[in-house]
Protein backbone atom coordinates (compact mmCIF):
# COMPACT_ATOMS: atom_id res chain seq x y z
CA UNK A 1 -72.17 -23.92 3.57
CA UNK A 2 -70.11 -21.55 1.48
CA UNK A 3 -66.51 -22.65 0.79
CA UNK A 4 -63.69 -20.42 -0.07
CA UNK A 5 -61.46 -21.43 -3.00
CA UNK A 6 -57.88 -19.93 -2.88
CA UNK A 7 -54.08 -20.26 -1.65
CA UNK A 8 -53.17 -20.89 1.82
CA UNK A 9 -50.05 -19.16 3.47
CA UNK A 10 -48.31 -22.21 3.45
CA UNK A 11 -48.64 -22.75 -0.21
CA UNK A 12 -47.78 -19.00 -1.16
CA UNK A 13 -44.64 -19.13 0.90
CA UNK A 14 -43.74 -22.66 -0.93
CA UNK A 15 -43.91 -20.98 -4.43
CA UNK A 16 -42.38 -17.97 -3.51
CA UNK A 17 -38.83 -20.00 -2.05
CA UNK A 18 -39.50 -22.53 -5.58
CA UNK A 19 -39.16 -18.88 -7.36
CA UNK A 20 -36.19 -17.93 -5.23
CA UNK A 21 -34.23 -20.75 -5.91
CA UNK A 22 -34.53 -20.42 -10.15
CA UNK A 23 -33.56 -17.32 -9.64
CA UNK A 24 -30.29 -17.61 -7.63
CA UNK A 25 -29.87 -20.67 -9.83
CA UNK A 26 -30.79 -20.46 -13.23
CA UNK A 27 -30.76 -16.13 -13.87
CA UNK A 28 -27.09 -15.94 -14.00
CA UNK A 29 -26.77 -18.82 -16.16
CA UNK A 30 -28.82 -17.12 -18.64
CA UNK A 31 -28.14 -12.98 -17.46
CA UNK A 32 -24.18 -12.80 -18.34
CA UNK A 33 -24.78 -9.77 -19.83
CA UNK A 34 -21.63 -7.95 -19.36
CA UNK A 35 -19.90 -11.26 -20.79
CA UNK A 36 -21.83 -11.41 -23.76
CA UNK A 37 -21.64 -7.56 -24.44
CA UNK A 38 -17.92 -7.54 -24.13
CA UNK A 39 -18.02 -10.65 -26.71
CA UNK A 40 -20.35 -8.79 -28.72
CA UNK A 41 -18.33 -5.81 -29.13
CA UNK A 42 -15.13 -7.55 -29.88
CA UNK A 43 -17.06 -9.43 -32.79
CA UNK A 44 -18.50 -6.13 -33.96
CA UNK A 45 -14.69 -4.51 -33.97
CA UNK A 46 -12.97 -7.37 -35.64
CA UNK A 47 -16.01 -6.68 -38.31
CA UNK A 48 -15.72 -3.11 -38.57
CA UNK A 49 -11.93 -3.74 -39.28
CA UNK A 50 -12.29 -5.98 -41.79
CA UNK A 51 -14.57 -3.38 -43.75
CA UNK A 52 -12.17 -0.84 -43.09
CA UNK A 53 -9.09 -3.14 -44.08
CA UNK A 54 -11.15 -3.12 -47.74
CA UNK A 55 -11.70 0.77 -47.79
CA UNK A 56 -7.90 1.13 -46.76
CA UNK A 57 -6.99 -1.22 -49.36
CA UNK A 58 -9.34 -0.13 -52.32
CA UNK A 59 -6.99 3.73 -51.56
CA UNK A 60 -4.07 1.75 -51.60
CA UNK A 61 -4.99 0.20 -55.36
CA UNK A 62 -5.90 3.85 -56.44
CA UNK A 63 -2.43 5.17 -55.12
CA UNK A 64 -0.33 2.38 -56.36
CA UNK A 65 0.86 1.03 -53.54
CA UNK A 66 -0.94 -2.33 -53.37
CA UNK A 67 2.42 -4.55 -54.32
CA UNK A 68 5.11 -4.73 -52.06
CA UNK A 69 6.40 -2.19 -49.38
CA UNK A 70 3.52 1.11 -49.82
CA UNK A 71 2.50 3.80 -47.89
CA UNK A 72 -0.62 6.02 -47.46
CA UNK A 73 -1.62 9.21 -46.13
CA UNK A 74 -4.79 10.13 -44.26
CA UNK A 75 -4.91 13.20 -42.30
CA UNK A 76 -1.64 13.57 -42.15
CA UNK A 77 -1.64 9.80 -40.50
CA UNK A 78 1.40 8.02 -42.72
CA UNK A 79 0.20 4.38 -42.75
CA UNK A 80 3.17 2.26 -43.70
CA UNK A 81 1.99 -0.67 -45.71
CA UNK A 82 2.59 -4.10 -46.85
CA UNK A 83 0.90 -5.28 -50.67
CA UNK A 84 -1.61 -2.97 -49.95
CA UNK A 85 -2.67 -3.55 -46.10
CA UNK A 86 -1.64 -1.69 -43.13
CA UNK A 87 2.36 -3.38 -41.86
CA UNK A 88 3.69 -2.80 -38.70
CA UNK A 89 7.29 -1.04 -38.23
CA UNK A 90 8.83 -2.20 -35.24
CA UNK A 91 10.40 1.07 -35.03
CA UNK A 92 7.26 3.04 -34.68
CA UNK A 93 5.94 4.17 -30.73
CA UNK A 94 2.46 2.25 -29.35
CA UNK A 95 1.01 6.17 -30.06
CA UNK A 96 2.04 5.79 -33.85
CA UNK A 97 0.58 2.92 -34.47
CA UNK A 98 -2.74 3.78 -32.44
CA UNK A 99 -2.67 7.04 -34.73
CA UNK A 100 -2.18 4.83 -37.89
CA UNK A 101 -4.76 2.57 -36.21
CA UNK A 102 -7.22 5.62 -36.03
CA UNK A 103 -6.97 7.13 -39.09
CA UNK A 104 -7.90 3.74 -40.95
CA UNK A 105 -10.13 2.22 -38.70
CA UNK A 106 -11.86 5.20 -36.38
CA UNK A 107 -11.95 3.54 -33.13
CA UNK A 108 -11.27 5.25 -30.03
CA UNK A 109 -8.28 4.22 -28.38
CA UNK A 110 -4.68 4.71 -27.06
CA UNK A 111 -1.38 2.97 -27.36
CA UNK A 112 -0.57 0.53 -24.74
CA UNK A 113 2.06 3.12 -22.87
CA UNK A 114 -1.30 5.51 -22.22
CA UNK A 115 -3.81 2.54 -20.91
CA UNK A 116 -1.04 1.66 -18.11
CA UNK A 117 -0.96 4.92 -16.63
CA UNK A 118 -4.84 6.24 -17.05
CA UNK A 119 -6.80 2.88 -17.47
CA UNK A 120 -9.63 4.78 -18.10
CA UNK A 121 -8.47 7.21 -21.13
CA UNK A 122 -10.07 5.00 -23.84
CA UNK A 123 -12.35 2.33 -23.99
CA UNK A 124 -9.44 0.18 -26.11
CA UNK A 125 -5.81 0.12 -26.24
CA UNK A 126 -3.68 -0.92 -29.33
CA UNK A 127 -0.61 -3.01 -28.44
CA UNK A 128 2.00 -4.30 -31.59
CA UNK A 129 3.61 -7.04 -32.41
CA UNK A 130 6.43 -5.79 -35.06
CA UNK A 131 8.29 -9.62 -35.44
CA UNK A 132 4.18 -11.14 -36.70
CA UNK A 133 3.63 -7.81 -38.17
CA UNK A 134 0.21 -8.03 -36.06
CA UNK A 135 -1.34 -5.21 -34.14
CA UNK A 136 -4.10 -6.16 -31.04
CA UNK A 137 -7.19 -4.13 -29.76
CA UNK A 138 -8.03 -5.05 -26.28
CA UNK A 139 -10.41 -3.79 -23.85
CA UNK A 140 -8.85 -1.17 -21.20
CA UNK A 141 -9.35 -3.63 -18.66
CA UNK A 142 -7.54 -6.54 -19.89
CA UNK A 143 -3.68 -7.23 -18.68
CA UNK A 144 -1.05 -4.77 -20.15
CA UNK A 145 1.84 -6.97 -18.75
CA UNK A 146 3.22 -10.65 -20.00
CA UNK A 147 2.45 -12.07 -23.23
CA UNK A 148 -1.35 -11.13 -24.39
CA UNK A 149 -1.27 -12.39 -27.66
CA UNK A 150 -3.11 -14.88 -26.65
CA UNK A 151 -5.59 -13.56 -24.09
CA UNK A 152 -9.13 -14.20 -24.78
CA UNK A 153 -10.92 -11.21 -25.54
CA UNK A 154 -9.10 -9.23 -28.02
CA UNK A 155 -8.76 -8.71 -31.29
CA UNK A 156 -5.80 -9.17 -33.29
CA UNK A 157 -4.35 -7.99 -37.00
CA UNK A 158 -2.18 -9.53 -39.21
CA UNK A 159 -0.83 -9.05 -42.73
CA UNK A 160 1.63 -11.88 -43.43
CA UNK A 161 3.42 -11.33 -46.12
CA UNK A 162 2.61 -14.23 -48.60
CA UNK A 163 -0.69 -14.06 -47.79
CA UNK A 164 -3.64 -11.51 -47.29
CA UNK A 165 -4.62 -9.71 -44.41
CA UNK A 166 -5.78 -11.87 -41.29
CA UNK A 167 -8.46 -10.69 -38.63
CA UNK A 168 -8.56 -13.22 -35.90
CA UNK A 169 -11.19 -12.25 -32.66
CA UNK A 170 -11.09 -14.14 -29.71
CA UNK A 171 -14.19 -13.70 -27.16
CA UNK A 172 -13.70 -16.55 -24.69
CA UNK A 173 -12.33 -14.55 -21.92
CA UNK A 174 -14.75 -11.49 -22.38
């Protein structure tokens, strides 16, 4: 008598619902990709600043303006500056300090007053904070209203001025 050795229906349909339920439970757990992209970028800006914040200053030493109240120019971009790293004038429009943000840096983006009418006209948006001397990149889709200087996916610039040049990224709400 020959016997036949595989699976019955039953146990086919039994592993196929144990696979269904790992998947609805356990994939997303370990698939928030768009989270950790977000978080990933944001880490990867806030280190591509930091290298340019040493380019920007290494100019600044050859120009002599790396003590005190300084200035640069780049492409016609003025860049006020503060013992040798980029300040922020509270006087200056969210599109001059993108601009100054651009020609130091290189990331595409807008000032905050272009992101609230197009959201989609750059993947980042520079917003200021001229009383901190602190300037934020945030992604286009993060809040443009109320206090962000503390929302979680951003990241944010600072050059106080008895102390060097502070990069702070925050990735929690990516």
């Amino acid at each position: 008598m020959q016997q036949n050795k595989g699976f019955t229906l039953i146990e086919l349909i039994v592993v196929i619902v144990i696979l269904g339920v790992i998947a609805v439970i356990a994939a997303p757990r370990f698939l928030n990709l768009n989270k950790d992209a977000k978080a990933n970028t944001m880490l990867n800006v806030g280190a591509g600043m930091e290298s340019a914040l040493t380019l920007l200053y290494s100019q600044a030493v050859i120009e002599g303006q790396d003590i005190g109240d300084g200035e640069v120019t780049i492409g016609g971009v003025t860049v006020p500056l503060l013992n040798g790293y980029p300040s922020v004038d509270g006087n200056d429009t969210f599109e001059q300090i993108n601009a100054q943000v651009q020609v130091w840096f290189n990331i595409d983006s807008v000032g905050k007053n272009v992101i609230e009418t197009d959201p989609n006209a750059a993947p980042f948006f520079i917003d200021k904070k001229s009383s901190r001397n602190q300037i934020y990149i945030f992604f286009s889709g993060a809040p443009t209203d109320g206090d962000r200087t503390e929302y979680g996916c951003q990241v944010r610039y600072q050059n106080p001025e008895n102390e060097g040049p502070l990069v702070r990224v925050l990735t929690d709400a990516c």
